[in-house]
Protein backbone atom coordinates (compact mmCIF):
# COMPACT_ATOMS: atom_id res chain seq x y z
CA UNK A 1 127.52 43.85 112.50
CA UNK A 2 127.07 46.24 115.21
CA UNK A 3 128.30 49.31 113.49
CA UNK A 4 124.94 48.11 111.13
CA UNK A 5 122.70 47.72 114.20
CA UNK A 6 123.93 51.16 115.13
CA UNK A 7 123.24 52.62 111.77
CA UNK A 8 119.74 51.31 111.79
CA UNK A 9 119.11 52.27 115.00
CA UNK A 10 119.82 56.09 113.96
CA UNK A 11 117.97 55.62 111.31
CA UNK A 12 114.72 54.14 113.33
CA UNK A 13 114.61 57.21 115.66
CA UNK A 14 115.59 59.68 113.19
CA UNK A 15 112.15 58.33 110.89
CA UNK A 16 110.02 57.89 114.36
CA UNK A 17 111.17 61.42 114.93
CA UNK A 18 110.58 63.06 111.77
CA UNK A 19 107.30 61.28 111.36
CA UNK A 20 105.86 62.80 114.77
CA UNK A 21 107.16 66.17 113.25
CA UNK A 22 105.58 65.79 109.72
CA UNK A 23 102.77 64.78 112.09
CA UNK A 24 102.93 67.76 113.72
CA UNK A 25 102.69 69.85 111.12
CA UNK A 26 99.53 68.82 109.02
CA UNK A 27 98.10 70.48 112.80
CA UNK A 28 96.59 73.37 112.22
CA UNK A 29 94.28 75.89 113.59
CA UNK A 30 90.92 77.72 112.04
CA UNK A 31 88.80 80.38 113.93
CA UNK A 32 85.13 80.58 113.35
CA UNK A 33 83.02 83.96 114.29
CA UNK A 34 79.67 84.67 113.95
CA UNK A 35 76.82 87.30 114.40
CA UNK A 36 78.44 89.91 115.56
CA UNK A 37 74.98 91.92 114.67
CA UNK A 38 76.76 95.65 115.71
CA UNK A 39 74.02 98.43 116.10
CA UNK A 40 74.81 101.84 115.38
CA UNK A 41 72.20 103.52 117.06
CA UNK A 42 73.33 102.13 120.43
CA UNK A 43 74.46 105.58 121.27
CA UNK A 44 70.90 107.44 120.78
CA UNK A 45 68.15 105.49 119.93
CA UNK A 46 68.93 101.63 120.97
CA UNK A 47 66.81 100.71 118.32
CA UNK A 48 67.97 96.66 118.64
CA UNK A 49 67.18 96.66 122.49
CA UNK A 50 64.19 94.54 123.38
CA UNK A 51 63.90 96.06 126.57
CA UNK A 52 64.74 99.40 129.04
CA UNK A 53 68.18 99.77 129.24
CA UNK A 54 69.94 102.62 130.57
CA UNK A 55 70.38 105.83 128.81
CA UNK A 56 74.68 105.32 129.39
CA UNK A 57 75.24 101.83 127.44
CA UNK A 58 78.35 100.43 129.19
CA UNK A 59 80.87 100.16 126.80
CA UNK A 60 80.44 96.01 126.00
CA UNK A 61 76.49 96.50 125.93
CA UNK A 62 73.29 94.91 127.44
CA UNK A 63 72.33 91.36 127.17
CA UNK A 64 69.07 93.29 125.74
CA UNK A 65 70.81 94.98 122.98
CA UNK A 66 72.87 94.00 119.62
CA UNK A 67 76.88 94.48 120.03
CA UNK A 68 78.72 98.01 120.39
CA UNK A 69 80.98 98.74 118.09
CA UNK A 70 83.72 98.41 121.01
CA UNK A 71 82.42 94.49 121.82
CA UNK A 72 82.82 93.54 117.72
CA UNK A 73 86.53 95.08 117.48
CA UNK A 74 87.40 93.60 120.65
CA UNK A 75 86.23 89.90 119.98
CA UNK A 76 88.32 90.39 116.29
CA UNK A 77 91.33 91.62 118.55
CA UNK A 78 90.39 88.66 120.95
CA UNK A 79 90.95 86.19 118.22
CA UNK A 80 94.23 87.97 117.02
CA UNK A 81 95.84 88.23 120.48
CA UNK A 82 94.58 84.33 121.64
CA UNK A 83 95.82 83.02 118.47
CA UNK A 84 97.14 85.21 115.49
CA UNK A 85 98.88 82.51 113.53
CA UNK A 86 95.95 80.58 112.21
CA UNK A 87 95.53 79.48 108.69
CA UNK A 88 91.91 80.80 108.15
CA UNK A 89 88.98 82.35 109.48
CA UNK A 90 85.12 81.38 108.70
CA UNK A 91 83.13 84.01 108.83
CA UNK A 92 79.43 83.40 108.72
CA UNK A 93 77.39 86.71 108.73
CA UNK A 94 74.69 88.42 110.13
CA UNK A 95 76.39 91.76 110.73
CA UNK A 96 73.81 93.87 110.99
CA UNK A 97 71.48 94.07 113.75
CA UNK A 98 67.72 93.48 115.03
CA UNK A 99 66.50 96.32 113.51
CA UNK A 100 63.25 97.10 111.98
CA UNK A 101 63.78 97.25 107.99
CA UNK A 102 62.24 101.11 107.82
CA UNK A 103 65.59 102.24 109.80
CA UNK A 104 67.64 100.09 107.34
CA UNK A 105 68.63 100.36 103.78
CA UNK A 106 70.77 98.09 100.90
CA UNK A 107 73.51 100.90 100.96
CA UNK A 108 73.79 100.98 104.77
CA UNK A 109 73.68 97.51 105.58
CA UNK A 110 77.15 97.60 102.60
CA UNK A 111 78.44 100.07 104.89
CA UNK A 112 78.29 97.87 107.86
CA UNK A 113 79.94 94.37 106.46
CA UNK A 114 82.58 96.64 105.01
CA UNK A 115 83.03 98.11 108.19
CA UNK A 116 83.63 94.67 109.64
CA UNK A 117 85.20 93.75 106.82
CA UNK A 118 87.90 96.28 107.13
CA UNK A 119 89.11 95.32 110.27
CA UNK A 120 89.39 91.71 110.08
CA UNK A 121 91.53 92.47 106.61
CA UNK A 122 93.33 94.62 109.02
CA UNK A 123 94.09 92.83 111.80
CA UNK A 124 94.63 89.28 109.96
CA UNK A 125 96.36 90.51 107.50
CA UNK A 126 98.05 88.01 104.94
CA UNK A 127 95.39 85.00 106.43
CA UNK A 128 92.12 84.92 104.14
CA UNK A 129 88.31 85.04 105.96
CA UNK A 130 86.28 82.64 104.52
CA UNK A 131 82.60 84.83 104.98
CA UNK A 132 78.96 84.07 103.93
CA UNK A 133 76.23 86.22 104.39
CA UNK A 134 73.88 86.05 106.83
CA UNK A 135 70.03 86.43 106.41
CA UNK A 136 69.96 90.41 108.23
CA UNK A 137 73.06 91.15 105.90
CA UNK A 138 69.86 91.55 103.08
CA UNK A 139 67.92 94.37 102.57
CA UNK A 140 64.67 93.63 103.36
CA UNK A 141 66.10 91.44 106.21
CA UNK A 142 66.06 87.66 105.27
CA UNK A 143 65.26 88.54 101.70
CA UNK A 144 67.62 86.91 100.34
CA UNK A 145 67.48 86.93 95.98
CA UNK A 146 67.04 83.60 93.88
CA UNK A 147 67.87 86.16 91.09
CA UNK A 148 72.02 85.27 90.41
CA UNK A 149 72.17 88.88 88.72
CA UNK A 150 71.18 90.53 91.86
CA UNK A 151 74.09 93.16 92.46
CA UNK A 152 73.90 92.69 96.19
CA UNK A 153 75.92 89.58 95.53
CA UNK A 154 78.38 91.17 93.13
CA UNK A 155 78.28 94.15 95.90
CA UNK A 156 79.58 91.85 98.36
CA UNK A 157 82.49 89.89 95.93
CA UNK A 158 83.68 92.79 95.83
CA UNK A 159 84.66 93.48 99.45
CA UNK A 160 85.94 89.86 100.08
CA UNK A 161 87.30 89.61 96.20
CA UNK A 162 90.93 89.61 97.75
CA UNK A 163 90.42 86.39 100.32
CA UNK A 164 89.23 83.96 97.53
CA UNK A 165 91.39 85.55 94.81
CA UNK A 166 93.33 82.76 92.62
CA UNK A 167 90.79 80.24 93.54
CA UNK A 168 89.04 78.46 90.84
CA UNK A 169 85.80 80.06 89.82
CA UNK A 170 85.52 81.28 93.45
CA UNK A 171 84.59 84.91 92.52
CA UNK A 172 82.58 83.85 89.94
CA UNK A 173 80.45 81.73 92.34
CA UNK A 174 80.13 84.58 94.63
CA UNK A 175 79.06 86.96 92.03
CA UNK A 176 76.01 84.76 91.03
CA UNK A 177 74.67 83.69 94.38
CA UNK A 178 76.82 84.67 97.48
CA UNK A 179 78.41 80.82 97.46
CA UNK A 180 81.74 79.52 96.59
CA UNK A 181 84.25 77.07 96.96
CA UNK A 182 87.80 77.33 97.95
CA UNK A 183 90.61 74.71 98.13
CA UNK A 184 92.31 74.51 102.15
CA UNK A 185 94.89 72.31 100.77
CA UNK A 186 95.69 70.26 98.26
CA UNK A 187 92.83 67.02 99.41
CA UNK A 188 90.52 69.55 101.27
CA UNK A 189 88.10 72.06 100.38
CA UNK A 190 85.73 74.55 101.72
CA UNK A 191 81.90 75.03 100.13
CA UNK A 192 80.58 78.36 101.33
CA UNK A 193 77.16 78.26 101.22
CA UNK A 194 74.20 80.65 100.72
CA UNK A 195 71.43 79.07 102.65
CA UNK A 196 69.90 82.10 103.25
CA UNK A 197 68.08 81.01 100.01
CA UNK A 198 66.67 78.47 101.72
CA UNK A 199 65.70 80.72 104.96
CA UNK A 200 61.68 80.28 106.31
CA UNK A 201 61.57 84.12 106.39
CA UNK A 202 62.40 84.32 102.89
CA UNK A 203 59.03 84.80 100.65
CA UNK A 204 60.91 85.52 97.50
CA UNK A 205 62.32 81.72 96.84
CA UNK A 206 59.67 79.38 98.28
CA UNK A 207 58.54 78.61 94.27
CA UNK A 208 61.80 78.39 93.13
CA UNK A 209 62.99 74.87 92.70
CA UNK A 210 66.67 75.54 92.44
CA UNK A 211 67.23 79.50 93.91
CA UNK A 212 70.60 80.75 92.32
CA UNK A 213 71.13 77.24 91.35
CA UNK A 214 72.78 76.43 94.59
CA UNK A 215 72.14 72.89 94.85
CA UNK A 216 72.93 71.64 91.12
CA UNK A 217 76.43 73.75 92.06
CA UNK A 218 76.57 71.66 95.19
CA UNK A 219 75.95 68.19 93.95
CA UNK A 220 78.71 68.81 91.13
CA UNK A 221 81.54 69.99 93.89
CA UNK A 222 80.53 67.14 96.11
CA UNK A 223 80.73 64.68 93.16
CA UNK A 224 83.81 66.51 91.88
CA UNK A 225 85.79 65.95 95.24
CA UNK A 226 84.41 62.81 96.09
CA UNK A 227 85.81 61.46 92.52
CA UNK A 228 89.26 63.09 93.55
CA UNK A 229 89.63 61.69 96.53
CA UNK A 230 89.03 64.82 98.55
CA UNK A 231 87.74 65.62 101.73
CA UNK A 232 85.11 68.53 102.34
CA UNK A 233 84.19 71.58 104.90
CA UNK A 234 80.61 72.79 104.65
CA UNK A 235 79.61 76.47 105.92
CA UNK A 236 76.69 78.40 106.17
CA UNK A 237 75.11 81.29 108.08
CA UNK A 238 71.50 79.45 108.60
CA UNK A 239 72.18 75.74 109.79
CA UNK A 240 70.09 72.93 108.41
CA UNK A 241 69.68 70.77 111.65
CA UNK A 242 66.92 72.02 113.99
CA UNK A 243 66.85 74.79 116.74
CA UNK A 244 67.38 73.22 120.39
CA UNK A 245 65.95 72.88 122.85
CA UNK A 246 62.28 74.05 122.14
CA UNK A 247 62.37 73.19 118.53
CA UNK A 248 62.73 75.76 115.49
CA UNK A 249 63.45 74.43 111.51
CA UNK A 250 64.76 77.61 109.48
CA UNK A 251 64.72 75.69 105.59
CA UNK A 252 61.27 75.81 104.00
CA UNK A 253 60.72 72.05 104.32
CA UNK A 254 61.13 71.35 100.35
CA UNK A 255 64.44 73.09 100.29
CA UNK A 256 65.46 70.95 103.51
CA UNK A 257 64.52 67.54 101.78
CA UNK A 258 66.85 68.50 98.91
CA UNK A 259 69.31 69.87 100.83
CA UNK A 260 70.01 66.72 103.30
CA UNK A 261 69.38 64.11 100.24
CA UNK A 262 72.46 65.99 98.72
CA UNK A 263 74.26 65.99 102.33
CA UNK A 264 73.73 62.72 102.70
CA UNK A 265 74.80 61.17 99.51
CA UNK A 266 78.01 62.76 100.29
CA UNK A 267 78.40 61.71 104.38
CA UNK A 268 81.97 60.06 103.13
CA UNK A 269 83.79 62.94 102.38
CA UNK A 270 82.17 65.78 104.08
CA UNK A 271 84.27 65.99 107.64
CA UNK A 272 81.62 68.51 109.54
CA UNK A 273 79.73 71.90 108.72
CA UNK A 274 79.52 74.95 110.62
CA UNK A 275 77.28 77.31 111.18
CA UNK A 276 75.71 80.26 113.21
CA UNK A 277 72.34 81.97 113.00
CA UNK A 278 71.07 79.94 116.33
CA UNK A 279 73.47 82.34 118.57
CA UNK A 280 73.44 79.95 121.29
CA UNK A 281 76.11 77.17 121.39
CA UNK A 282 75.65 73.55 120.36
CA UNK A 283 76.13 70.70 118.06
CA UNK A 284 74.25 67.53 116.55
CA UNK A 285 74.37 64.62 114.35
CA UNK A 286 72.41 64.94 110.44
CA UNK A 287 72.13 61.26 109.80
CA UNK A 288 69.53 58.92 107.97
CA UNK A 289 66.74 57.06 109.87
CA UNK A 290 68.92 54.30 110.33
CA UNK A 291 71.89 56.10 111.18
CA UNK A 292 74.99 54.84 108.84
CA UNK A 293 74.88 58.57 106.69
CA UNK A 294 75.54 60.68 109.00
CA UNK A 295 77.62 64.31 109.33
CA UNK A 296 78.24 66.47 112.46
CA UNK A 297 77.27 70.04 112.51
CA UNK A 298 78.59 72.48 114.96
CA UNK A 299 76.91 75.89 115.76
CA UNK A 300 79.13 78.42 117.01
CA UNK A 301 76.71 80.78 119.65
CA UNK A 302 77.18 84.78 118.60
CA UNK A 303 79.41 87.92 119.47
CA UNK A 304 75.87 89.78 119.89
CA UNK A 305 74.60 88.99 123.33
CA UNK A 306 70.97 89.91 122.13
CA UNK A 307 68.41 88.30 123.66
CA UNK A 308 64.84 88.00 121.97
CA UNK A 309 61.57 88.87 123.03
CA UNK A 310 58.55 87.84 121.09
CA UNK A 311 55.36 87.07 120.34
CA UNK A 312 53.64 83.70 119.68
CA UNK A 313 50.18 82.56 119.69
CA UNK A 314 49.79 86.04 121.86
CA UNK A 315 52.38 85.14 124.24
CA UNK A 316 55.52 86.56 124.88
CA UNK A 317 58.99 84.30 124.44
CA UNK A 318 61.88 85.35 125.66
CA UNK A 319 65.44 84.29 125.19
CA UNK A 320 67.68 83.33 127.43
CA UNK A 321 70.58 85.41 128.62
CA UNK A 322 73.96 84.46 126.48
CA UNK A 323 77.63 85.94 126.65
CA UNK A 324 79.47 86.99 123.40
CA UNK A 325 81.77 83.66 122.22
CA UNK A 326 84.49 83.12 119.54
CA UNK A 327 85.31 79.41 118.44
CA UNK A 328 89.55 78.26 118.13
CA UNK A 329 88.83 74.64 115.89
CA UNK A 330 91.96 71.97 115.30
CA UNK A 331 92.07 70.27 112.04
CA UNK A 332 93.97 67.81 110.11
CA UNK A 333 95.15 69.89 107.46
CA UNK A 334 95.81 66.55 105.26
CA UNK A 335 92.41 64.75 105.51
CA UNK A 336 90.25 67.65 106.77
CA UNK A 337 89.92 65.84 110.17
CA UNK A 338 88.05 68.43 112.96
CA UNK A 339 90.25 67.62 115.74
CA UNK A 340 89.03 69.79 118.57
CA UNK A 341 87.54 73.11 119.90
CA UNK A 342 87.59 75.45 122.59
CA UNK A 343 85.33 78.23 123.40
CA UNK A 344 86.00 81.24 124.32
CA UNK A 345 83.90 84.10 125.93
CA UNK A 346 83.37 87.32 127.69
CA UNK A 347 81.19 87.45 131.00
CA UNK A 348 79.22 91.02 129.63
CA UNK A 349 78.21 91.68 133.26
CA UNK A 350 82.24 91.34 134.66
CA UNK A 351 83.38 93.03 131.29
CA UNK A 352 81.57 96.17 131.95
CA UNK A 353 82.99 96.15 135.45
CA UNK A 354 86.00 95.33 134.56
CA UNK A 355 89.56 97.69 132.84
CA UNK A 356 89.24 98.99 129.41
CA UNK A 357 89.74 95.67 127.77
CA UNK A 358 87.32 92.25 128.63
CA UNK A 359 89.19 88.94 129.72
CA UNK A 360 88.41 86.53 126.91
CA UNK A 361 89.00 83.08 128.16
CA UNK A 362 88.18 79.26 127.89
CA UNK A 363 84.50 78.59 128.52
CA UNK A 364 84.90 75.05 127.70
CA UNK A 365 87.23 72.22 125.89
CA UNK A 366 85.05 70.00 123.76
CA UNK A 367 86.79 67.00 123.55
CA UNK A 368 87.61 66.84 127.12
CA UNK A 369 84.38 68.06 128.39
CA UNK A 370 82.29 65.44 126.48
CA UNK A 371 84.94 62.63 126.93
CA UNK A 372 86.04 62.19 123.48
CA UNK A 373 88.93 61.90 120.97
CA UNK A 374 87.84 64.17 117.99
CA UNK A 375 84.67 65.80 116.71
CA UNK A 376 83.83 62.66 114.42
CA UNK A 377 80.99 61.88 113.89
CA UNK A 378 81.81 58.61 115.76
CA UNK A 379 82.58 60.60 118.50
CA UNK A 380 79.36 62.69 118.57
CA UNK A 381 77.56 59.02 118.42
CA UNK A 382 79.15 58.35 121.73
CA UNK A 383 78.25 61.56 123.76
CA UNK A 384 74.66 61.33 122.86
CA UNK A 385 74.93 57.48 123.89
CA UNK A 386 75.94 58.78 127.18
CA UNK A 387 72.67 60.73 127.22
CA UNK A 388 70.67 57.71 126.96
CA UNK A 389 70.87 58.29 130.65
CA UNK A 390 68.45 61.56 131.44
CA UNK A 391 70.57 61.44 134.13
CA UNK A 392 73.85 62.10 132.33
CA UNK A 393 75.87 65.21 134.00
CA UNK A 394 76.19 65.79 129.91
CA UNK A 395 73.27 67.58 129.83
CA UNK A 396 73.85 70.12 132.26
CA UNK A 397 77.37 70.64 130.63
CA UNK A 398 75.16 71.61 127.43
CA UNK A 399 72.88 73.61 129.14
CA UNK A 400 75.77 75.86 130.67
CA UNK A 401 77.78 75.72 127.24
CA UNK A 402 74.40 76.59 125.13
CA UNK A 403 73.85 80.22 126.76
CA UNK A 404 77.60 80.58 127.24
CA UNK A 405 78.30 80.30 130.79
CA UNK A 406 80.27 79.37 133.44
CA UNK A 407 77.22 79.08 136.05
CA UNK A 408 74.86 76.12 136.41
CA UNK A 409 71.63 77.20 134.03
CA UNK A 410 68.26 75.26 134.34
CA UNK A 411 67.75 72.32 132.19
CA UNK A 412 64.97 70.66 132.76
CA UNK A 413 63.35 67.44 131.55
CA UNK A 414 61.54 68.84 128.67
CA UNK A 415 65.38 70.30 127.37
CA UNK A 416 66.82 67.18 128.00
CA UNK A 417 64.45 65.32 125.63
CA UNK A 418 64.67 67.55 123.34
CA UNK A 419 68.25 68.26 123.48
CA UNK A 420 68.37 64.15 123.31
CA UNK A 421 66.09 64.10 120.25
CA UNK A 422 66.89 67.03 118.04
CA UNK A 423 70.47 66.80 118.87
CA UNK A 424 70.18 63.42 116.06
CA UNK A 425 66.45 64.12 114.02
CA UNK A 426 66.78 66.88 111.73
CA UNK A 427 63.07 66.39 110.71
CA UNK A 428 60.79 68.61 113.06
CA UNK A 429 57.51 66.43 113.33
CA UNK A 430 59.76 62.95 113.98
CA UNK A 431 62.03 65.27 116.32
CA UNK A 432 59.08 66.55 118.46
CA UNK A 433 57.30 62.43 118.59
CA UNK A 434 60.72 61.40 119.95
CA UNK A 435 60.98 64.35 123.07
CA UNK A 436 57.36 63.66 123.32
CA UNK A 437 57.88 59.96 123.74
CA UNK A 438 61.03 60.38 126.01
CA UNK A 439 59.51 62.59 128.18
CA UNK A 440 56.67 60.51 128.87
CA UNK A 441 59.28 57.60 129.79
CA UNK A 442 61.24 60.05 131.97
CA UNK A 443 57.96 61.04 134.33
CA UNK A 444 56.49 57.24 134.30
CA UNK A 445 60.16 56.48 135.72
CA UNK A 446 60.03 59.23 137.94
CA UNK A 447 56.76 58.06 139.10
CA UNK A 448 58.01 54.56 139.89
CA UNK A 449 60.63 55.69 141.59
CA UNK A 450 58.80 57.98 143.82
CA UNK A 451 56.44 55.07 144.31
CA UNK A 452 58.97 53.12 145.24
CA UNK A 453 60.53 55.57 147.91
CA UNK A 454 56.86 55.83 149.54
CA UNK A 455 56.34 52.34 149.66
CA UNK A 456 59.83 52.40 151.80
CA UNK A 457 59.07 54.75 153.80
CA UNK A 458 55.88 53.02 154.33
CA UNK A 459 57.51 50.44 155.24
CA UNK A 460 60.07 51.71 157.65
CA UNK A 461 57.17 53.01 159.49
CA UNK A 462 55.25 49.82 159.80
CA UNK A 463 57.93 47.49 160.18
CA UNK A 464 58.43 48.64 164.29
CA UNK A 465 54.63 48.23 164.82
CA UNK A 466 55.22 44.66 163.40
CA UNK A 467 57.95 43.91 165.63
CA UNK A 468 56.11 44.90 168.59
CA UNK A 469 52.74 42.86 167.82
CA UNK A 470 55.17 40.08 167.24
CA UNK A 471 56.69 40.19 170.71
CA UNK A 472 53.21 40.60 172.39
CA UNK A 473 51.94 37.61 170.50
CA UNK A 474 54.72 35.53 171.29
CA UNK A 475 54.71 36.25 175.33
């Protein structure tokens, strides 16, 4: 009998040990990169600088300027060097730069995404890069064609035909519209998306109801994997959910109606999307009015440290400041589960001062520096919970992450509330009631509690001439 206990004992901690290791192993790892936006006039002309730089361009740019050609090899060499052995890379667009279309053309916008291209075949070789195009990838910029036999699309197949090769109508896809879907394993796959369709600088699909027939394409893979038990990844270059803080919404508002009724049909298989386009770094909950659909998206901020300057209403905006960053993601390889992310980035100021290579490192950690488990979307729930509280020390942990930095940046009320709001509205209107409304709570509260702290200090002042009229009434 205790030869049998024995046996079973082995056999306990040889299953509890194999199980952590099969555990183990459905672990794996995903890079995302984004807008790298490389000029090639940086050497003359600077034509993507929004201000005066100096003639002699240090050799990882200006936060005025798009990205030298030195800052986009070195971020793909970043990624290679941090973390080489991943199983994928997402990709999505917006290669070329800020450049006025009459310096631009179809053939040498090609030239650029093949150029980039090239060397992320080259230095990941054997691991495929899951890309989408970004709205300046078109020529005109953000003219992106509802016409499937455009042969920019086919143009661009071509150059990534070999990372979605032997998947399932996958070059196909991307020969009609720029889209596609790919299968990560054997209960997880990847939609691609071309929402540059859907893009508010695009005037050529505004009357279209379906452009490139996107959307039908979408509602069939959704419906597909949902009825096969699968789970699903969503990516795009332009991200549905609003710009924040100080609100922006990219999709021509009929195009985002259909778009999030089709999102939110599906909010039971589809584990997150991802997406660039914003530059800056955040992340926010697309969920019905009363909350039970809901999906997370994560933005991943840009390689280009390109800052904007422009005009509105005749006065000029200006971006903020931001550092180049590259996104490391854990998943669940089984169910699709987003696990984790950390951030990494290059200080351009310190790089330029720095040896012929820039330090890449950890801005940030985002399950431990929101205080969570995963990126669920229960998760996300919880961290803007926390920010019921203005005061939450959340918010300044955005702020810093959003222009990606490791110094305190301003982030005021009016950020918070939006921030608060946006981070869970994707509609702009109900979005901009609730900062509105917030804000107004914030400075009555602010009010009362300066009232408050006169009224005390009021008091404090009084209370000794009290004392004494007391004492000279009572003798």
């Amino acid at each position: 009998m205790d030869k049998l206990f024995a046996i079973l004992s082995c056999c306990v901690v040889l299953f509890v040990i194999s199980g952590v290791s099969f555990g183990q192993s459905d672990v794996g790892y995903f890079w995302h990169v984004t807008d790298f936006h490389y000029d090639h006039t940086l050497g003359d002309e600077k034509l993507s600088c929004n201000n005066n730089v100096t003639d002699n361009l240090p050799r990882y740019g200006d936060y005025w300027c798009d990205a030298t050609w030195k800052l986009v090899v070195d971020s793909i060499n970043a990624m290679s060097k941090i973390k080489p052995d991943v199983d994928f890379l997402l990709w999505t667009g917006d290669s070329v730069a800020h450049i006025t279309d009459k310096r631009l053309s179809k053939d040498l916008n090609l030239e650029i995404v093949k150029n980039i291209t090239d060397v992320l075949a080259e230095t990941f070789k054997n691991i495929r890069v899951y890309a989408t195009l970004g709205n300046h990838d078109f020529y005109p910029s953000g003219q992106a064609n509802p016409n499937a036999s455009d042969p920019f699309y086919a143009n661009i197949t071509d150059m990534w035909q070999d990372w979605i090769l032997n998947q399932s109508n996958a070059i196909n896809e991307s020969r009609q519209g720029g889209f596609y879907a790919v299968r990560l394993s054997a209960k997880v796959r990847l939609l691609a998306l071309n929402t540059n369709l859907y893009y508010t600088s695009d005037k050529l699909t505004p009357n279209v109801m379906d452009p490139v027939g996107q959307f039908d394409w979408m509602q069939k893979q959704l419906q597909e994997a949902k009825s096969k038990g699968e789970k699903v990844i969503v990516t795009g270059h332009v991200p549905p959910g609003l710009f924040i803080p100080e609100y922006a919404d990219w999709f021509w508002p009929v195009f985002k109606t259909k778009f999030m009724d089709i999102i939110l049909n599906y909010t039971d298989i589809i584990v997150a999307l991802h997406f660039g386009h914003d530059h800056y770094n955040s992340f926010k909950i697309l969920q019905s009015d009363d909350g039970i659909k809901a999906v997370p998206q994560f933005n991943a901020p840009s390689v280009t440290p390109w800052r904007y300057k422009i005009q509105i209403n005749g006065m000029e905006k200006i971006g903020d400041a931001h550092n180049p960053g590259l996104r490391l993601i854990k998943y669940n390889r089984t169910s699709g589960a987003q696990l984790d992310y950390s951030q990494y980035y290059i200080n351009i100021t310190k790089a330029n001062d720095a040896g012929a290579t820039a330090d890449w490192a950890i801005l940030y950690n985002f399950t431990s520096t929101y205080g969570v488990s995963d990126m669920s979307v229960d998760s996300m729930k919880s961290i803007f919970k926390k920010m019921e509280d203005n005061a939450s020390p959340l918010y300044q942990k955005f702020c810093n992450n959003w222009v990606v930095s490791d110094s305190d940046k301003r982030c005021t009320d009016a950020m918070r509330a939006d921030i608060y709001c946006g981070g869970q509205i994707f509609m702009l209107e109900k979005a901009k009631q609730c900062s509105e409304e917030r804000l107004k709570a914030i400075n009555v509260k602010q009010k009362d509690n300066n009232g408050m702290t006169c009224l005390s200090g009021q008091f404090f002042i009084i209370l000794p001439l009290l004392v004494i009229s007391l004492s000279l009434w009572l003798d």
